[in-house]
N, C-alpha and C. Protein backbone atom coordinates (compact mmCIF):
# COMPACT_ATOMS: atom_id res chain seq x y z
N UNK A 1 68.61 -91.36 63.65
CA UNK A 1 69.92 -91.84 63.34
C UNK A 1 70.36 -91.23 62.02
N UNK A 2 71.58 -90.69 61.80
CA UNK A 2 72.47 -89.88 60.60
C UNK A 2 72.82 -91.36 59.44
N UNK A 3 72.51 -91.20 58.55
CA UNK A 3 72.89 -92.64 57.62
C UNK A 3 73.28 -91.65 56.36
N UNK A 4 74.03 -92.10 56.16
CA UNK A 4 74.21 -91.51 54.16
C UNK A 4 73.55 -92.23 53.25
N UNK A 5 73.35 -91.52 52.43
CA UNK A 5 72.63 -92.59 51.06
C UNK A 5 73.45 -92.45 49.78
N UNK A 6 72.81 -93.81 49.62
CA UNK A 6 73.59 -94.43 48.13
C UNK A 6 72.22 -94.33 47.21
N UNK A 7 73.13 -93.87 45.85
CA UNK A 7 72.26 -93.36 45.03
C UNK A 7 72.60 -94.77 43.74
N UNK A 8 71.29 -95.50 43.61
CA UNK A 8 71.60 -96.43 42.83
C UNK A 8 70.76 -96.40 41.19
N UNK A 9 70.57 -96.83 40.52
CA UNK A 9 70.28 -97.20 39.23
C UNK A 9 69.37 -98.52 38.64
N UNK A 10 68.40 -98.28 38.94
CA UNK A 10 67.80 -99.66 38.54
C UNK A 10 66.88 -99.31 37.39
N UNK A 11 66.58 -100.75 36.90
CA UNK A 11 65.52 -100.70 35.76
C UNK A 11 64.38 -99.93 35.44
N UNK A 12 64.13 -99.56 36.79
CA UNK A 12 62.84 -98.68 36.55
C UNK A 12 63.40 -97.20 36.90
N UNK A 13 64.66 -96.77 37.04
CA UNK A 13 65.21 -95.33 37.43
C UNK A 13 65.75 -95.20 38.33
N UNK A 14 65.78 -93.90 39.26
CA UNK A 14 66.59 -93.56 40.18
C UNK A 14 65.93 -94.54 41.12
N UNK A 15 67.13 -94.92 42.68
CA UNK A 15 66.75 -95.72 43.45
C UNK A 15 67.42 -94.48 44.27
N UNK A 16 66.74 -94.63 45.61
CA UNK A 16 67.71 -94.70 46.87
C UNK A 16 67.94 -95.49 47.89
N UNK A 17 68.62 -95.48 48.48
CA UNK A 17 68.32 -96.39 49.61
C UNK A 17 69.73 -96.12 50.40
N UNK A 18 68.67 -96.54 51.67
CA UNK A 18 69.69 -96.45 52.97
C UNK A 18 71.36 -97.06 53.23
N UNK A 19 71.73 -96.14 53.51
CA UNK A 19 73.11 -97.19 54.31
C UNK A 19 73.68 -96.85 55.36
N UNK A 20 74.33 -98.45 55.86
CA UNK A 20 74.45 -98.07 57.36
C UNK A 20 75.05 -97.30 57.66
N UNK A 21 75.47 -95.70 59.16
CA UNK A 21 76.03 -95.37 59.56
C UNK A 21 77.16 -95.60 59.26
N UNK A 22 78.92 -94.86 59.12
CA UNK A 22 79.95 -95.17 59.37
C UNK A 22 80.17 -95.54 60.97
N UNK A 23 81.27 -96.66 60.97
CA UNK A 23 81.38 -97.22 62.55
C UNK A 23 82.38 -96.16 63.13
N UNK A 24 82.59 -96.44 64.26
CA UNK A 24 83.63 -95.44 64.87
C UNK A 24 84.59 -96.62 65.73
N UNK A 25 85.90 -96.35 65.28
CA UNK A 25 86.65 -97.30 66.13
C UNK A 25 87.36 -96.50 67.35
N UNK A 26 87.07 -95.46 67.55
CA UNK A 26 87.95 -94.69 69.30
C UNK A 26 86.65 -93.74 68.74
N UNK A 27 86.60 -93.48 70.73
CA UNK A 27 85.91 -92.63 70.98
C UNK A 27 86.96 -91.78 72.27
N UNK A 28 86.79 -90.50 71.99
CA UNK A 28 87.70 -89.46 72.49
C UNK A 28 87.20 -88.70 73.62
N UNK A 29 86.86 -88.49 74.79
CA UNK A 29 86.20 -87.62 75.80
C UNK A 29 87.02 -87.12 76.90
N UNK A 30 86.83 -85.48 76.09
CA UNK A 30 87.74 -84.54 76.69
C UNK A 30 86.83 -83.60 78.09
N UNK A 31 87.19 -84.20 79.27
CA UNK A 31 86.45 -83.72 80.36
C UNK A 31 86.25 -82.82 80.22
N UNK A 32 87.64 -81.77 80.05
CA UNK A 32 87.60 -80.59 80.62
C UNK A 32 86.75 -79.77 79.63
N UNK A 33 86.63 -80.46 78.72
CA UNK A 33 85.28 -79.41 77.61
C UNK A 33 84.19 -80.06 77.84
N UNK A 34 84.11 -80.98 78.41
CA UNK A 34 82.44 -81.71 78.23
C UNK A 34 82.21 -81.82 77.01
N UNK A 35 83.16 -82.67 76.05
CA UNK A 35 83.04 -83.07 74.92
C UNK A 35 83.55 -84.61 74.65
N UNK A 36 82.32 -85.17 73.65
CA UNK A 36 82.73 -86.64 73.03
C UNK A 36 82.88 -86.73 71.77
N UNK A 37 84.03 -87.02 70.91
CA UNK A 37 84.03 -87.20 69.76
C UNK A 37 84.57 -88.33 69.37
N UNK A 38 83.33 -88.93 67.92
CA UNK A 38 83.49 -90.46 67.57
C UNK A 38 84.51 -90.95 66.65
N UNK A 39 85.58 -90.84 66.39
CA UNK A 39 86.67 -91.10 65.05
C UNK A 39 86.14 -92.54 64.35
N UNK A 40 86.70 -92.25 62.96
CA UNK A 40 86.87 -93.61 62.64
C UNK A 40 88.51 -93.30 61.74
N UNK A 41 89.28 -93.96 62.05
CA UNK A 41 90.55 -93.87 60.94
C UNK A 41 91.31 -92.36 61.49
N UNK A 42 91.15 -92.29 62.01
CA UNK A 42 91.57 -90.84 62.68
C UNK A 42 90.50 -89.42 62.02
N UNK A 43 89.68 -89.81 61.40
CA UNK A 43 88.50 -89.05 61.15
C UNK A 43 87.28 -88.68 61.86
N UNK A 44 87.39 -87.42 62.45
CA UNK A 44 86.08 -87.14 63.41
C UNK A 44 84.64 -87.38 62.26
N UNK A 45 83.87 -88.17 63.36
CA UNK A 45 82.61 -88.69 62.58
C UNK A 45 81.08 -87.79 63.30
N UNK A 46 81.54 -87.50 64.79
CA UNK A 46 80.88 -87.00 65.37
C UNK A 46 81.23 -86.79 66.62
N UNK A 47 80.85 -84.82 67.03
CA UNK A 47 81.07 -84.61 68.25
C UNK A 47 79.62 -84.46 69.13
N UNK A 48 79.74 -84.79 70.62
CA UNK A 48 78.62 -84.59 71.50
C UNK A 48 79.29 -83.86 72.38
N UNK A 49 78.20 -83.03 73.33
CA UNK A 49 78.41 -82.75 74.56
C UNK A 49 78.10 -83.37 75.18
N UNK A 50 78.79 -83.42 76.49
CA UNK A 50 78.41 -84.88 77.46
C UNK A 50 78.33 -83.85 78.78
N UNK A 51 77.07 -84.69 79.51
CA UNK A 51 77.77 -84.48 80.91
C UNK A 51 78.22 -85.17 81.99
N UNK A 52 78.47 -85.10 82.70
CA UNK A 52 80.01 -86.14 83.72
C UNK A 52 79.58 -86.56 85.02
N UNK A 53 80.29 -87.07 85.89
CA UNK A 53 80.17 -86.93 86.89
C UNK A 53 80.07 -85.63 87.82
N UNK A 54 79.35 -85.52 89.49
CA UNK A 54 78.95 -84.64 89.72
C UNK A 54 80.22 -83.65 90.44
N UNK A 55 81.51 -85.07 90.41
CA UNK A 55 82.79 -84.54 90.67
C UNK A 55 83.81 -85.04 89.69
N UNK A 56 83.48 -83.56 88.97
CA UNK A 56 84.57 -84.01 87.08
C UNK A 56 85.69 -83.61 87.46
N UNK A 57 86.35 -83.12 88.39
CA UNK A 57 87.38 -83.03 88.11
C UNK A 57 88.65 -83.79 88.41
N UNK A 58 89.44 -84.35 87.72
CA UNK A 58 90.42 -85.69 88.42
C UNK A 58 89.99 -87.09 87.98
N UNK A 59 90.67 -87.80 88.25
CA UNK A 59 90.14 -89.48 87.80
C UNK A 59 89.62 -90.03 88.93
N UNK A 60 88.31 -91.34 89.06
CA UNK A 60 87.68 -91.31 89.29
C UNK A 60 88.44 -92.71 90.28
N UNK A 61 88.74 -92.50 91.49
CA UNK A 61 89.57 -92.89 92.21
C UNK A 61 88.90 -94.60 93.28
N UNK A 62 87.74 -94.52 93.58
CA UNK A 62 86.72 -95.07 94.42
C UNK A 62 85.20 -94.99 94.28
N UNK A 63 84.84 -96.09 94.30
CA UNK A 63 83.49 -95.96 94.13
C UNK A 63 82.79 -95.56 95.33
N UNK A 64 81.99 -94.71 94.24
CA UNK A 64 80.96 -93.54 95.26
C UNK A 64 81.35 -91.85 95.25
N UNK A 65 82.66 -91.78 94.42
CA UNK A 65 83.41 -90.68 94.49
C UNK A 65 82.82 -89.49 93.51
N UNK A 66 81.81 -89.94 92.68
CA UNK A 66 80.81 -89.05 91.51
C UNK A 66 82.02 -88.42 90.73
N UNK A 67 83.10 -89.22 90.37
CA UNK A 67 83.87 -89.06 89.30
C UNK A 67 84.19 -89.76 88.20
N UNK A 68 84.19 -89.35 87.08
CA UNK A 68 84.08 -89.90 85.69
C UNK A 68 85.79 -90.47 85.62
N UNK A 69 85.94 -92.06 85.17
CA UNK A 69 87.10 -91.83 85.15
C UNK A 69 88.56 -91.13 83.91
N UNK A 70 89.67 -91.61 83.76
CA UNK A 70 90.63 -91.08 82.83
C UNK A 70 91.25 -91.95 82.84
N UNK A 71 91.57 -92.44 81.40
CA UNK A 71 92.45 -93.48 80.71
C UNK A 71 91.87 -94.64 79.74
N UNK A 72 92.56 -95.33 79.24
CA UNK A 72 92.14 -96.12 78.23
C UNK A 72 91.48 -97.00 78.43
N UNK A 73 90.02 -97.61 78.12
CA UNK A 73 89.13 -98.53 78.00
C UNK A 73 88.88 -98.73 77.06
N UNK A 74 87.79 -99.84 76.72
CA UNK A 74 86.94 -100.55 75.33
C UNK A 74 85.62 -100.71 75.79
N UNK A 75 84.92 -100.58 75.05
CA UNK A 75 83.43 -100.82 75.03
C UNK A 75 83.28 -102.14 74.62
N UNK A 76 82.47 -102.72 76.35
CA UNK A 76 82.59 -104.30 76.41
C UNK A 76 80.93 -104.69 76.99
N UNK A 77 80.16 -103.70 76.63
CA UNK A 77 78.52 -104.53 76.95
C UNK A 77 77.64 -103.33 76.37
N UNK A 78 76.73 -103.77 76.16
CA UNK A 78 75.73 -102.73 75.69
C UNK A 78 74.27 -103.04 76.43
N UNK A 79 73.65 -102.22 76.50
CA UNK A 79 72.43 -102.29 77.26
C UNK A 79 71.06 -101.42 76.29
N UNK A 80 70.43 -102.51 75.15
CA UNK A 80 69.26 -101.59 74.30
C UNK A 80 68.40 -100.97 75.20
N UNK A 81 67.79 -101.23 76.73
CA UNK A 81 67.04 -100.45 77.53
C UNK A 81 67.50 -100.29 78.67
N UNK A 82 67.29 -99.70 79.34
CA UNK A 82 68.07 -99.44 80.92
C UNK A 82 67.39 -98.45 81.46
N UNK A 83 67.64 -98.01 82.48
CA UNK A 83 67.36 -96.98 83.03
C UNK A 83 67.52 -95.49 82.88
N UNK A 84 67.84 -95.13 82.14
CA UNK A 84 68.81 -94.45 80.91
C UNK A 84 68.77 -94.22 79.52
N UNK A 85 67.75 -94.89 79.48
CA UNK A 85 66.93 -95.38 78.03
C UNK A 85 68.05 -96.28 77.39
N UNK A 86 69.56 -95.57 77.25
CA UNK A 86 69.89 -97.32 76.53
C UNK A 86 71.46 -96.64 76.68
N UNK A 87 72.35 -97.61 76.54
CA UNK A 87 74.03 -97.54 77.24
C UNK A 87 74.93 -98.32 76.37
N UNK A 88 75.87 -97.61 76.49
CA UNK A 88 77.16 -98.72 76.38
C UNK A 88 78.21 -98.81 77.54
N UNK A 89 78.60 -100.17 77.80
CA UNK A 89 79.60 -100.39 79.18
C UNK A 89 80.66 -99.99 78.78
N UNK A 90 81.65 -99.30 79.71
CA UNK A 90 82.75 -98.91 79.64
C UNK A 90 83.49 -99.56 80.46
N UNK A 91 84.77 -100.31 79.79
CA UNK A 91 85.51 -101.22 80.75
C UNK A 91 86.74 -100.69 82.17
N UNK A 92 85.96 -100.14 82.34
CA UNK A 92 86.28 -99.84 83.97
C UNK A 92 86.26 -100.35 84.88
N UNK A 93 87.13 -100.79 86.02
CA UNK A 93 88.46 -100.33 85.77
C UNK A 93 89.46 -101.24 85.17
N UNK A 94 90.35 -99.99 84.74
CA UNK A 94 91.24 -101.36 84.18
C UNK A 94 92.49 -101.39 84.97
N UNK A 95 93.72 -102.09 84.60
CA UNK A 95 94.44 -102.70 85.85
C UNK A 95 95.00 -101.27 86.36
N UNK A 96 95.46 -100.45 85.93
CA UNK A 96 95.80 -99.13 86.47
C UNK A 96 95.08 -98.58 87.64
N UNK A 97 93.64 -98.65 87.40
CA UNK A 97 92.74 -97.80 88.33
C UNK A 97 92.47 -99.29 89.47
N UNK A 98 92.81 -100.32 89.10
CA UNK A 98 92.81 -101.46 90.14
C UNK A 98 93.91 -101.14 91.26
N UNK A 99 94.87 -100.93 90.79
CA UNK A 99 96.30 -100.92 91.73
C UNK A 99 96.38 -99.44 92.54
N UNK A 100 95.84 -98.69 91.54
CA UNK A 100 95.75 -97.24 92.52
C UNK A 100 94.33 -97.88 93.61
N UNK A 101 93.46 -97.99 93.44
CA UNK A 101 92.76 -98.62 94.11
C UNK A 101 92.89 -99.50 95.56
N UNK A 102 93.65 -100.18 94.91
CA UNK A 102 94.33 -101.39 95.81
C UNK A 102 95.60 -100.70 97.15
N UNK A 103 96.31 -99.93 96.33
CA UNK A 103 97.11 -98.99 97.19
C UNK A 103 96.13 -98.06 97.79
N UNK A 104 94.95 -97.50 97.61
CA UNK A 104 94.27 -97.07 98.64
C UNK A 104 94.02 -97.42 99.71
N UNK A 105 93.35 -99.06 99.38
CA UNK A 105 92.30 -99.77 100.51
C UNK A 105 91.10 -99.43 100.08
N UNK A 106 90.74 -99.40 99.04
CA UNK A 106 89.22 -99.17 98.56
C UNK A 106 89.31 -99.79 97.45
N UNK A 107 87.56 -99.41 97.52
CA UNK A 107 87.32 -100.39 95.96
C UNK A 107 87.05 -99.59 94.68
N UNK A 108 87.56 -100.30 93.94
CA UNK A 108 87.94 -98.95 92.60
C UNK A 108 86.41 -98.36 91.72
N UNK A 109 85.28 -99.56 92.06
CA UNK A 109 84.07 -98.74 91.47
C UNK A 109 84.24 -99.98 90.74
N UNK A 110 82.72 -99.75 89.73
CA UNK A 110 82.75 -99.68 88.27
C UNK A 110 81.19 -99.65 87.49
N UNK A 111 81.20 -100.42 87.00
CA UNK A 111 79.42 -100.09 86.11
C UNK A 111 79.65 -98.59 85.51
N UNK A 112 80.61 -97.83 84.47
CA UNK A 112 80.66 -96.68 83.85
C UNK A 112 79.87 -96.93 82.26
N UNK A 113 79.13 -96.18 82.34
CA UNK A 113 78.06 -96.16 81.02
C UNK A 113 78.45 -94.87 80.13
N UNK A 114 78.20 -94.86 79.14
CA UNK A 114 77.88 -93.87 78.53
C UNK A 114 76.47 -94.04 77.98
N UNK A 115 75.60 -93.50 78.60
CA UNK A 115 73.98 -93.60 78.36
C UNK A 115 73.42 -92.21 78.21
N UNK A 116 72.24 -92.06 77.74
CA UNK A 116 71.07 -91.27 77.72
C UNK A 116 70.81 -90.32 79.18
N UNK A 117 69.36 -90.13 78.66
CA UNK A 117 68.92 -89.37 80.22
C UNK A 117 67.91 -90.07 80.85
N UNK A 118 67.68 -90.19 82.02
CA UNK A 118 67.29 -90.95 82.84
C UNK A 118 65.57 -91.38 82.45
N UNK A 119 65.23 -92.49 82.62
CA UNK A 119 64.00 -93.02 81.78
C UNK A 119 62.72 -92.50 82.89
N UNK A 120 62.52 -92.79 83.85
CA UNK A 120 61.57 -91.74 85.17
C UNK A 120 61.68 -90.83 85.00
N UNK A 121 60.47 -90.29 85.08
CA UNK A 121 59.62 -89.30 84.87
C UNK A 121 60.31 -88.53 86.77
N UNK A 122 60.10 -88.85 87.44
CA UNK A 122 60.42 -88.56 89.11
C UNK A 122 62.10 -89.07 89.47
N UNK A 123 62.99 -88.61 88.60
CA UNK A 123 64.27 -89.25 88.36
C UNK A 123 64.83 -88.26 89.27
N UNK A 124 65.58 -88.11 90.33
CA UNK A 124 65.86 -87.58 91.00
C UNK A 124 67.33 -86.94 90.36
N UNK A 125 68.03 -87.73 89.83
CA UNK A 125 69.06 -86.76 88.92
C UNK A 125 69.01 -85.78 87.91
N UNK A 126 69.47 -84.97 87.91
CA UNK A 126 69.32 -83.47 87.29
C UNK A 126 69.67 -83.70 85.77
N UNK A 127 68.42 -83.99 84.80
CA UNK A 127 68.83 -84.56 83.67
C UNK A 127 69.25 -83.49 82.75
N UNK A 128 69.89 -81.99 82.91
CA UNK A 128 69.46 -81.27 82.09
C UNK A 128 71.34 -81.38 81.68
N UNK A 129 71.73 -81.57 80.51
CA UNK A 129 73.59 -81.67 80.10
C UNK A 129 73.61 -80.67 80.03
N UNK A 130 73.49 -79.32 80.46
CA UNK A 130 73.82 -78.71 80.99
C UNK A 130 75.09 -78.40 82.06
N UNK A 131 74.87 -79.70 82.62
CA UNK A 131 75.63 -80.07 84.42
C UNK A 131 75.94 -80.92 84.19
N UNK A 132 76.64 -80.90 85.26
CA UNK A 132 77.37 -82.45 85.52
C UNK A 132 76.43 -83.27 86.50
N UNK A 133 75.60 -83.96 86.34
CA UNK A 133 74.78 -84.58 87.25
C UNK A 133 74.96 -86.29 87.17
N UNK A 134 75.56 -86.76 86.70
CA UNK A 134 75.86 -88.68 86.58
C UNK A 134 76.55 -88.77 88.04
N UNK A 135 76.68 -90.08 88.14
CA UNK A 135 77.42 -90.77 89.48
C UNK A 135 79.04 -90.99 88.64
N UNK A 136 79.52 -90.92 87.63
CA UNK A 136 80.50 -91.35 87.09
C UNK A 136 80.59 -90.85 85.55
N UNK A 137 79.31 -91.70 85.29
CA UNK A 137 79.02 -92.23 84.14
C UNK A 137 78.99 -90.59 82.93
N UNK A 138 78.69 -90.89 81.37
CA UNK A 138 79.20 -90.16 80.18
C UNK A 138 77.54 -89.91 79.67
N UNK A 139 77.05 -89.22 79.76
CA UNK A 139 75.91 -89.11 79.68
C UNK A 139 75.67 -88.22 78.25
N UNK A 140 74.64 -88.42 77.50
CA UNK A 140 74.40 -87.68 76.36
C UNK A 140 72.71 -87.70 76.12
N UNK A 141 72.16 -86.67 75.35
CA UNK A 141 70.77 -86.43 74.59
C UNK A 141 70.25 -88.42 74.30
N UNK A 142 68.99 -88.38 74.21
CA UNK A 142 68.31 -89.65 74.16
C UNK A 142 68.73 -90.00 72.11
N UNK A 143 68.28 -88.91 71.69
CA UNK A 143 68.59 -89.16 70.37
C UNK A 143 69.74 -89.58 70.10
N UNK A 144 70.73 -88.79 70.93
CA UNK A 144 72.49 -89.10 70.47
C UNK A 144 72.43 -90.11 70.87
N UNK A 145 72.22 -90.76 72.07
CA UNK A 145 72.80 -92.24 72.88
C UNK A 145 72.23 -93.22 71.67
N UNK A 146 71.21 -92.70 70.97
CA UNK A 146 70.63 -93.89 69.77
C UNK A 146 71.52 -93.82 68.65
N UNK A 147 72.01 -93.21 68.18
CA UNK A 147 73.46 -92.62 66.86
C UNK A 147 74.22 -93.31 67.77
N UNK A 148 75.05 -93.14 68.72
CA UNK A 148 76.30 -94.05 69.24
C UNK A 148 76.01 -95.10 69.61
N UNK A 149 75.05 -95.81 69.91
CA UNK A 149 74.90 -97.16 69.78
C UNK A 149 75.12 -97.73 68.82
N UNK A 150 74.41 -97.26 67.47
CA UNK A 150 74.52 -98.04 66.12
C UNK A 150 75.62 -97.72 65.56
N UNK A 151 76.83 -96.66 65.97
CA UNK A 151 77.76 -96.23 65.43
C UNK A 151 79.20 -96.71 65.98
N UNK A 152 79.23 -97.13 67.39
CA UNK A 152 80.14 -97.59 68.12
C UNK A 152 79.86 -99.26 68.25
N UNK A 153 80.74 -100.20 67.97
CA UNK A 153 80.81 -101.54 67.95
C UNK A 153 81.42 -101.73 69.11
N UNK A 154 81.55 -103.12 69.68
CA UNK A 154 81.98 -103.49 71.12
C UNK A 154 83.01 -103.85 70.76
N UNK A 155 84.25 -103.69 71.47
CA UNK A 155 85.12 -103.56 71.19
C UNK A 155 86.34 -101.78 71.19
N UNK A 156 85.31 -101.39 71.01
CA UNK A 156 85.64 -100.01 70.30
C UNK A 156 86.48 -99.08 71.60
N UNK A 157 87.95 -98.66 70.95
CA UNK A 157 88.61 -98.00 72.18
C UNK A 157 87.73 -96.84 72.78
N UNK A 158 88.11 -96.47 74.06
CA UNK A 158 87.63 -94.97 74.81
C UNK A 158 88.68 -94.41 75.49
N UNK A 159 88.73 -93.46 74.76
CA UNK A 159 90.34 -93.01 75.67
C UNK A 159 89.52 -91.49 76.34
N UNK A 160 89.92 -91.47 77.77
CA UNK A 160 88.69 -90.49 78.89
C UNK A 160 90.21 -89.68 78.83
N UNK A 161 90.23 -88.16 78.38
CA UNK A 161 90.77 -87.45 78.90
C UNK A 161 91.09 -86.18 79.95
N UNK A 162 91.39 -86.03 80.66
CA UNK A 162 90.97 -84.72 81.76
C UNK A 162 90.59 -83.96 81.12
């Protein structure tokens, strides 16, 4: 995990010591680059490469469709272990992707993570971000998914762009 340090002054001399991460209040993910970047204040804090669903292109219409979706959510659950080694929920869908949904006759999906790489050893999904190999979901390095956990609070916007 990336922390800055504060350089303090005590009785016996130099100190250092840890401090927490800056938070990130929007997180930005631009499909068409296979990129995630964390703002805080309109300040990029950190970019990732991500990889996507195994059908990135378009919004993610029905579940089962291996598309990542597009449009505005919040990060509304977190998961410290999973299958995935560790996640944050993405509030999908929201009433938009309900009604397109609904005007289908299908069901709009949901369970969208932005997690790690798969915790099995015999994981049948192609863990390399390289590709697009997720069912939906925003996938990143095991190290990174540990930095955006402690860096992203619940709550925190996600705006998914094509």
């Amino acid at each position: 995990m990336v922390r800055r340090l504060a350089v303090l002054w005590g009785l016996s001399g130099l100190l250092i010591a840890s401090v927490r991460p800056e938070k990130a209040d929007r997180i930005v993910i631009l499909k068409s680059q296979r990129q995630m970047v964390l703002r805080s204040h309109g300040k990029v804090l950190r970019t990732y490469r991500v990889s996507l669903g195994r059908n990135p292109i378009g919004p993610k219409t029905r579940q089962g469709d291996l598309r990542t979706p597009e449009g505005l959510y919040v990060i509304d659950g977190r998961y410290p272990r999973n299958e995935y080694h560790m996640a944050l929920h993405i509030s999908y869908p929201n009433a938009a992707d309900r009604a397109r949904a609904s005007k289908l006759g299908v069901a709009p999906g949901g369970d969208i993570l932005i997690h790690g790489l798969p915790v099995a050893k015999n994981s049948p999904e192609k863990a390399d971000p390289a590709e697009n190999w997720t069912k939906g979901c925003v996938a990143v390095r095991d190290k990174e998914i540990e930095e955006i956990y402690q860096m992203v609070p619940d709550g925190t916007v996600v705006e998914i762009r094509p």
